[in-house]
Protein backbone atom coordinates (compact mmCIF):
# COMPACT_ATOMS: atom_id res chain seq x y z
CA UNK A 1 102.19 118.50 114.57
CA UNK A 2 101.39 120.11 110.88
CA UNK A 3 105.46 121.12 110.84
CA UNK A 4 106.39 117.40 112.03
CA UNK A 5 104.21 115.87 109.22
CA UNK A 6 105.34 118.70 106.79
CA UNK A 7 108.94 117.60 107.09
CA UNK A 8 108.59 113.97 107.04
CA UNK A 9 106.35 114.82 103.68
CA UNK A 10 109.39 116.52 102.40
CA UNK A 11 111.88 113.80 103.28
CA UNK A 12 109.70 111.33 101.53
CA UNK A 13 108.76 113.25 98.43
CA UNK A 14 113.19 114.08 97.96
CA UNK A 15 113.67 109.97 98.66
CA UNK A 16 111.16 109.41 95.78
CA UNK A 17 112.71 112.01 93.64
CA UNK A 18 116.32 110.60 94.22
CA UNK A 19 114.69 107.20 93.91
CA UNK A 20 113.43 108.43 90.37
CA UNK A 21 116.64 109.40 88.90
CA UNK A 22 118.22 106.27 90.09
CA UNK A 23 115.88 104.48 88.22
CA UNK A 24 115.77 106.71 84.92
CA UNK A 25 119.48 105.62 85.26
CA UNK A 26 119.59 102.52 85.39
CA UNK A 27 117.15 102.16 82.88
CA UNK A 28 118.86 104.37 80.26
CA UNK A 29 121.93 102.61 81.18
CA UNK A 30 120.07 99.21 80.42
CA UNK A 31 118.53 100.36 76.86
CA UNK A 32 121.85 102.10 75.96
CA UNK A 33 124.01 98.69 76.86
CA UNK A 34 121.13 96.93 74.98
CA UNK A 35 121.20 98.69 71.81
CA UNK A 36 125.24 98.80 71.78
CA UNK A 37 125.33 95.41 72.40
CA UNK A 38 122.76 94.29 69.89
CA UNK A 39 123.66 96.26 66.94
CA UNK A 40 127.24 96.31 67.43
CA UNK A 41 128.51 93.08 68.99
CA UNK A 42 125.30 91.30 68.01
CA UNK A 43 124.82 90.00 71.36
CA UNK A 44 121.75 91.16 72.72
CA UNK A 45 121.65 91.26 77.11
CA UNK A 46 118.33 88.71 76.82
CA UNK A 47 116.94 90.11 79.99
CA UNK A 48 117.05 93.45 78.99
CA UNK A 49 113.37 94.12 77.92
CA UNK A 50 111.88 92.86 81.11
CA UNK A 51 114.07 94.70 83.50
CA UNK A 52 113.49 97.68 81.59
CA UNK A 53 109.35 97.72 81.70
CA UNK A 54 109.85 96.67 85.67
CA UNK A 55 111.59 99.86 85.88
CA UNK A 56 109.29 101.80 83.52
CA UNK A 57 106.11 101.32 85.38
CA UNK A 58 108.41 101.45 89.01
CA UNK A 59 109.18 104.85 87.37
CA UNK A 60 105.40 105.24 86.69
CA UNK A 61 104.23 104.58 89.89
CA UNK A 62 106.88 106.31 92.28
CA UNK A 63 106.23 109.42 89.73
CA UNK A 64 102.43 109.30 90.64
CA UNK A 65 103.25 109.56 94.29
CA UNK A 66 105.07 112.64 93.62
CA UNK A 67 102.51 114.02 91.49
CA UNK A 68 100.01 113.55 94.59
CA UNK A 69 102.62 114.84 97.01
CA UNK A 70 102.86 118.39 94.42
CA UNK A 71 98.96 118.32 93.86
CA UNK A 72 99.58 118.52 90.18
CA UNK A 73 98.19 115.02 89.10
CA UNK A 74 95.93 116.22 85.94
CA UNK A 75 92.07 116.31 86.75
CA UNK A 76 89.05 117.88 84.66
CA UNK A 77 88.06 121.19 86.66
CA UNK A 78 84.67 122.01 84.62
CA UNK A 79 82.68 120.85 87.51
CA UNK A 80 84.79 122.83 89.95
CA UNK A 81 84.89 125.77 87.78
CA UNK A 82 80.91 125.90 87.91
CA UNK A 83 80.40 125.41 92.10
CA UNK A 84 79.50 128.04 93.97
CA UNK A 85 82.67 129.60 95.74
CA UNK A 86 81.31 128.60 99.36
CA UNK A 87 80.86 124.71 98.22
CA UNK A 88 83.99 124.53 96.59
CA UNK A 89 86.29 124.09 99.58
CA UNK A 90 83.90 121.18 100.60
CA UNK A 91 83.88 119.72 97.41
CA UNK A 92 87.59 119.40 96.87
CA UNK A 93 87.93 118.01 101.03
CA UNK A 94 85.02 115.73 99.23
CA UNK A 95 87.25 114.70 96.68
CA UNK A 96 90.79 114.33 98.50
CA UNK A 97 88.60 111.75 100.97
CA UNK A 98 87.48 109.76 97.86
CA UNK A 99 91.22 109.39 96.51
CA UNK A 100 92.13 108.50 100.14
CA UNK A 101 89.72 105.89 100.31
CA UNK A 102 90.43 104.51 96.89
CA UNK A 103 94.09 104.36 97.72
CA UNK A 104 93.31 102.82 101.23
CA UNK A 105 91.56 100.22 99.23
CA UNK A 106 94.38 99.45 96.06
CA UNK A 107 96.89 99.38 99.57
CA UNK A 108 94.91 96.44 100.74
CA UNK A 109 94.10 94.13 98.03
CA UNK A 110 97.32 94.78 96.89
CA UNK A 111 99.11 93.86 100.09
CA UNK A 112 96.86 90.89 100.19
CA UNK A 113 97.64 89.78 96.78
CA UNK A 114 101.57 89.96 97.09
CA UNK A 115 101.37 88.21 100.41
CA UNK A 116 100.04 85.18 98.47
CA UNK A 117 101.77 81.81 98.06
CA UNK A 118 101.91 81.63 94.68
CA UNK A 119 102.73 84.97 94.19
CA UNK A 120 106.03 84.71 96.34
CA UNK A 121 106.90 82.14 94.64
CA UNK A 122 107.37 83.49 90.82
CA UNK A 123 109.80 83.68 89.35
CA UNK A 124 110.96 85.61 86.45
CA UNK A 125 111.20 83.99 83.24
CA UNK A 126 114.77 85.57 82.25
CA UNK A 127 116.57 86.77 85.08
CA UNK A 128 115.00 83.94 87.39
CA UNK A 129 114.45 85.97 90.45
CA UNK A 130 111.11 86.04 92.21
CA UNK A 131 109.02 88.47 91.29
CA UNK A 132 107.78 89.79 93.93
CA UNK A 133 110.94 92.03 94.13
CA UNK A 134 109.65 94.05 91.63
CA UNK A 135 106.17 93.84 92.93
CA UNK A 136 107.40 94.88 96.34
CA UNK A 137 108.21 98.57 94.31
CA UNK A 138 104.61 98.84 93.16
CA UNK A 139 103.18 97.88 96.45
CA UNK A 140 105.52 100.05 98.31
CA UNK A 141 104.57 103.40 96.06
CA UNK A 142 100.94 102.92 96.55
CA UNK A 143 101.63 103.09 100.00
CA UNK A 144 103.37 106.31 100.05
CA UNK A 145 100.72 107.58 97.70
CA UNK A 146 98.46 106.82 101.28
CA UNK A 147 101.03 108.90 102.92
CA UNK A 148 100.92 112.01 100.87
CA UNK A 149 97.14 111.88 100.03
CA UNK A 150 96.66 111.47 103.82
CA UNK A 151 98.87 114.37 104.53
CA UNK A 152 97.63 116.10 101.82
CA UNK A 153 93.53 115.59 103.06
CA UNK A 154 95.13 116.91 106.77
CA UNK A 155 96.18 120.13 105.04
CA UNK A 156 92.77 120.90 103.49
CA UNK A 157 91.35 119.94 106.86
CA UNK A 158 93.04 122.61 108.75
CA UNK A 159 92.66 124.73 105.90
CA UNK A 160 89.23 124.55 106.29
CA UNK A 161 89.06 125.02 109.94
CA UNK A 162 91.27 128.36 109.71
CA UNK A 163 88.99 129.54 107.29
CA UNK A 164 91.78 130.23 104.64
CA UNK A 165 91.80 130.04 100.85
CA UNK A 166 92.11 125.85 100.31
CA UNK A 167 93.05 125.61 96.46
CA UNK A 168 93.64 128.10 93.72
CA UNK A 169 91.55 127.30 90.33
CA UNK A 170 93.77 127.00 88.26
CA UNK A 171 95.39 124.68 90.61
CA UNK A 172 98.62 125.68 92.25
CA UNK A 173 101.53 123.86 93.48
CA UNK A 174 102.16 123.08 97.36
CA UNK A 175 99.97 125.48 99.22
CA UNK A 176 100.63 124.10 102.54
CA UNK A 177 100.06 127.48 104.94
């Protein structure tokens, strides 16, 4: 079952990846088009500057799934430094469950808020599509930041059952024996 999850893990994380440098793209495409256009032809593109933040925190969010999917998001390791060796397996398990339920809990309210009337029915002030298209992005990474902090809480489960060495301090990337 841990191989079957592995390899859906993997096929998600290279999706977001690929998704990423679509994105970094398009949006250098967008600001380079922009600038030419402005300072050149003096004929700014006048929805420029809105698609490009939309893609900027997509870009944001999509790269914070990957981050959780690597373990390498940035965290302050005094207090794991200083715990006993035999508590410090538990207290990173301890941890990964707290992210998993904060995540559980952004995945619902934020679900709930973009399946709201009003919501659906925004629309952007410059290109005059609804906004929940770009919403849907948002809602959609925070869902597969569920999927790898899930996956990743499984791993440090069965770590913990096999008795094997759960995290390196400092922390290393993709231990997933």
């Amino acid at each position: 079952m841990i191989s079957s999850l592995k390899k859906v893990n993997i096929i998600v994380e290279r999706a977001e990846i690929l998704l990423i440098i679509t994105i970094m793209l398009g949006l250098t495409l967008i600001l380079s088009s922009q600038v030419v256009l402005r300072y050149l032809f003096n004929s700014p593109i006048f929805w420029a500057e809105e698609v490009a933040s939309q893609l900027l925190i997509s870009l944001s969010f999509i790269g914070i799934s990957i981050l959780i999917s690597k373990k390498d998001l940035v965290r302050v390791d005094i207090i794991i430094q200083n715990i006993p060796k035999h508590f410090k397996k538990l207290f990173l398990i301890l941890l990964d469950l707290i992210a998993l339920i904060t995540i559980i809990i952004i995945c619902y309210f934020s679900t709930k808020w973009i399946s709201r009337a009003e919501v659906r029915m925004e629309l952007s002030p410059t290109t005059g599509l609804p906004q929940w298209y770009n919403y849907i992005v948002l809602v959609t990474a925070t869902y597969l930041m569920l999927w790898h902090q899930a996956y990743n809480l499984l791993l440090a489960l069965v770590s913990l059952k096999a008795n094997k060495k759960l995290y390196d301090i400092p922390h290393s990337k993709n231990k997933e024996d």
